[in-house]
Protein backbone atom coordinates (compact mmCIF):
# COMPACT_ATOMS: atom_id res chain seq x y z
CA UNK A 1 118.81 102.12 65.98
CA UNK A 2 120.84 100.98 68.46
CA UNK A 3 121.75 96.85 68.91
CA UNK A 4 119.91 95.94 72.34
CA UNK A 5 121.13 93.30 74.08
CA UNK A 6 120.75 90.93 77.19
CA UNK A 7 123.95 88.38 78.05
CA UNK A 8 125.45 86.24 76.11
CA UNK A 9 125.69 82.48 76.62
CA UNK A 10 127.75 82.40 79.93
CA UNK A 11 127.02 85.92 80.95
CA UNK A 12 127.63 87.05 84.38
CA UNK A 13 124.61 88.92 86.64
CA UNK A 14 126.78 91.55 86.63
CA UNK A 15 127.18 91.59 82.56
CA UNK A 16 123.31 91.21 82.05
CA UNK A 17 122.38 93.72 84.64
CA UNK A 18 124.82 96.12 82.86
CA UNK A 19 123.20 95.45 79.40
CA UNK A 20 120.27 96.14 80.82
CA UNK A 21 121.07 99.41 81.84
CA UNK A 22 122.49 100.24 78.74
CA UNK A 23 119.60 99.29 76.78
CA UNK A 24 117.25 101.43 79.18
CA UNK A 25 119.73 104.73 77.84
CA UNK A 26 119.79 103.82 74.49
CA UNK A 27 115.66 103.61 74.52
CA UNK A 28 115.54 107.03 76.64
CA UNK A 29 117.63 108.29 73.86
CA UNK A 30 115.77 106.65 71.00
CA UNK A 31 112.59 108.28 72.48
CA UNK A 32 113.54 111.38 74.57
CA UNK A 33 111.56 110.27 77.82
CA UNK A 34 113.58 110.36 81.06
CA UNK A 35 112.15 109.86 84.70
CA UNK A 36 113.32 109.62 88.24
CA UNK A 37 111.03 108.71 90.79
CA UNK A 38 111.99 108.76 94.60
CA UNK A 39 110.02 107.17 97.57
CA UNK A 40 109.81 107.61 101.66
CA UNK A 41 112.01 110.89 102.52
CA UNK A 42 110.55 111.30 106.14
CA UNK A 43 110.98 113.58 108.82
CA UNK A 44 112.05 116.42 106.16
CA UNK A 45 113.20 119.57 107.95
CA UNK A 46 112.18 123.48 107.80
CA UNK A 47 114.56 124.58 105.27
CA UNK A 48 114.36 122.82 101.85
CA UNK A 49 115.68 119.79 100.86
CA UNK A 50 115.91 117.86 97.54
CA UNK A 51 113.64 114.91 97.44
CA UNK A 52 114.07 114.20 93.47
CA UNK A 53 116.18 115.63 91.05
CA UNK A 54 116.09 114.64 87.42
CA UNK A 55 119.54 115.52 85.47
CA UNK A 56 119.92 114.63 81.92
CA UNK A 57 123.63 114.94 80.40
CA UNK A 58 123.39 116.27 77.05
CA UNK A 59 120.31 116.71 76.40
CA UNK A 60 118.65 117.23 72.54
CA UNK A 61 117.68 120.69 71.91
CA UNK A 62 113.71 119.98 71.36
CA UNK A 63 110.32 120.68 72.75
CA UNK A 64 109.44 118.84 76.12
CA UNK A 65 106.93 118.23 78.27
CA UNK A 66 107.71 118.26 82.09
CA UNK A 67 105.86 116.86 84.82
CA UNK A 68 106.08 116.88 88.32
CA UNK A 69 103.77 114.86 90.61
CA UNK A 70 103.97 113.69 94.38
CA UNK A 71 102.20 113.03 97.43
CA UNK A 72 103.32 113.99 101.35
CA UNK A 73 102.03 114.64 104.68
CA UNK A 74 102.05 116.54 107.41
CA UNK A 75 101.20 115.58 111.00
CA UNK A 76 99.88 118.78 111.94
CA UNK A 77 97.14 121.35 111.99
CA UNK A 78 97.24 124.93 110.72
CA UNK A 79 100.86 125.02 109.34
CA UNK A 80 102.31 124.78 105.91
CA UNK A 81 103.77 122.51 103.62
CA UNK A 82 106.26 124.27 101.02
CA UNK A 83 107.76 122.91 97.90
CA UNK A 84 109.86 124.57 94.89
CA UNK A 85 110.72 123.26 91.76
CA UNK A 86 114.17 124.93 89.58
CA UNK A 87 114.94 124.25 86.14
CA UNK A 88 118.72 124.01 85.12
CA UNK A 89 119.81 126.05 88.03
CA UNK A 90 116.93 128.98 87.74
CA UNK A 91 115.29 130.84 90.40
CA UNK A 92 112.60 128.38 92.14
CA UNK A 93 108.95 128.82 91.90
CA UNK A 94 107.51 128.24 95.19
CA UNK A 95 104.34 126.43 96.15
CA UNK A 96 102.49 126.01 99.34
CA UNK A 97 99.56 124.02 101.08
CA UNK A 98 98.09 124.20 104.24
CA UNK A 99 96.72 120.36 105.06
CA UNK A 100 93.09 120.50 106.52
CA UNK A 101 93.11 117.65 108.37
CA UNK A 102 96.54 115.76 110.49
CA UNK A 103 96.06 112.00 108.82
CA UNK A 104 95.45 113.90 105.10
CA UNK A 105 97.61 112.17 102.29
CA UNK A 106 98.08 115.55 99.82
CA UNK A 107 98.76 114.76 96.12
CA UNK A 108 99.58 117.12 93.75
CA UNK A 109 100.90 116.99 89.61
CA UNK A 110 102.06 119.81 87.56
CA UNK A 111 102.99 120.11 83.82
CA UNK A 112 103.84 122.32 81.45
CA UNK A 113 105.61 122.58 77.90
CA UNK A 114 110.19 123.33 77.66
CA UNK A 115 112.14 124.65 74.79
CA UNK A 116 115.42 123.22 75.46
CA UNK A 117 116.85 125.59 72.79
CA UNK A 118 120.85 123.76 72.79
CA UNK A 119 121.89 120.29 72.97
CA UNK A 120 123.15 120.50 76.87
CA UNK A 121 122.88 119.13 80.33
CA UNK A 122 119.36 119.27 81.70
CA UNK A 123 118.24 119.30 85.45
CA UNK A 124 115.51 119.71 87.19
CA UNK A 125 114.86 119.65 91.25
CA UNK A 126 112.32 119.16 93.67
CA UNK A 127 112.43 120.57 96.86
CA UNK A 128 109.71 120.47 99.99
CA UNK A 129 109.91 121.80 103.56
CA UNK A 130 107.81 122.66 106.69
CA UNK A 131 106.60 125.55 108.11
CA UNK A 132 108.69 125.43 111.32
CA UNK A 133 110.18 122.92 113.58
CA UNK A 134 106.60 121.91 114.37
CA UNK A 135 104.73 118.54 113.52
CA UNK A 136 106.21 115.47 110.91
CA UNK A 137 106.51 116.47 106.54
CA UNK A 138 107.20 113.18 104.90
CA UNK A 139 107.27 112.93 101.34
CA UNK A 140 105.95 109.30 100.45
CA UNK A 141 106.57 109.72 96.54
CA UNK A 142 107.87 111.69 94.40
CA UNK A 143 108.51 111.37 90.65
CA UNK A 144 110.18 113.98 87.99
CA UNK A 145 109.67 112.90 83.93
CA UNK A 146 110.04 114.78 80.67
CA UNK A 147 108.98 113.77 77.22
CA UNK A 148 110.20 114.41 73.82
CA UNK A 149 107.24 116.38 71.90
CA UNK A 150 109.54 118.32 68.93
C-alpha cells in the first residue's frame, strides 16, 4: 500500500497540492477506478468533436466496467443530435436523438463490461455533433469512468 501523504510542516501550496495529486493516482491504482468528467462545451459544430476523453497509461489487464453518461441540448426542432463513443482507437459506435421539444435538457448513460486482455494504455472518447449548421448543441456535462471488477 502506498504511503499517502499531505505536506509536511512548512509545506508549500504548491507541495501539498502536488501530494494531493499523487495520492489521488496511487488510490486510482490501489482500486482500478478512473474518471474524467467535463462541463459546458457550447456551440459544438456539425462534424464531431471530443467533449471527454478518458486515457489511462498502463493500464492492468482485468475486467472493467465502463460507463458513459451526459446531458446536452439542442435549440431546435426536427434535427438531430449525434454522438460516438471509440475505445482505444476502434471504429466508433454511433448514436443519435432527435429532441422533441427546443428548451428539452436530454440525458443519457450507457454501460457495459471490458476485457482489457494486456497491461497497456487505455482510452476512451466521446464525441457529439449536430445535424447541420442549423440551431445551438451544447453539451452541459459529460463524464467518462471505468471500474476495476476482475
Amino acid at each position: 500500500m502506498p504511503n499517502l501523504t499531505c505536506g509536511e510542516g512548512g509545506s508549500t501550496g504548491a507541495e501539498i497540492l502536488a501530494d494531493i495529486n499523487n495520492n489521488t493516482d496511487a488510490i486510482a491504482t490501489m482500486t482500478g477506478f478512473h474518471y474524467v468528467t467535463s462541463v459546458d462545451n457550447l456551440n459544438l459544430p456539425e462534424t464531431y468533436t471530443d467533449v471527454a476523453i478518458l486515457a489511462v497509461t498502463a493500464l492492468p489487464a482485468g475486467v472493467y466496467i465502463l460507463n458513459i453518461t451526459s446531458t446536452f441540448q439542442l435549440d431546435i426542432t426536427n434535427k438531430s443530435v449525434f454522438a460516438q463513443f471509440a475505445l482505444n482507437g476502434a471504429t466508433p459506435e454511433e448514436f443519435s436523438h432527435e429532441p422533441k421539444d427546443n428548451t428539452d435538457r436530454e440525458a443519457f448513460s450507457y454501460s457495459f463490461p471490458y476485457n482489457h486482455t494486456t497491461n497497456s494504455d487505455f482510452d476512451l472518447r466521446l464525441a457529439f455533433r449536430k445535424e447541420d449548421a442549423n440551431g445551438t448543441l451544447n453539451v452541459l456535462f459529460a463524464n467518462l469512468w471505468l471500474e476495476r471488477k476482475v
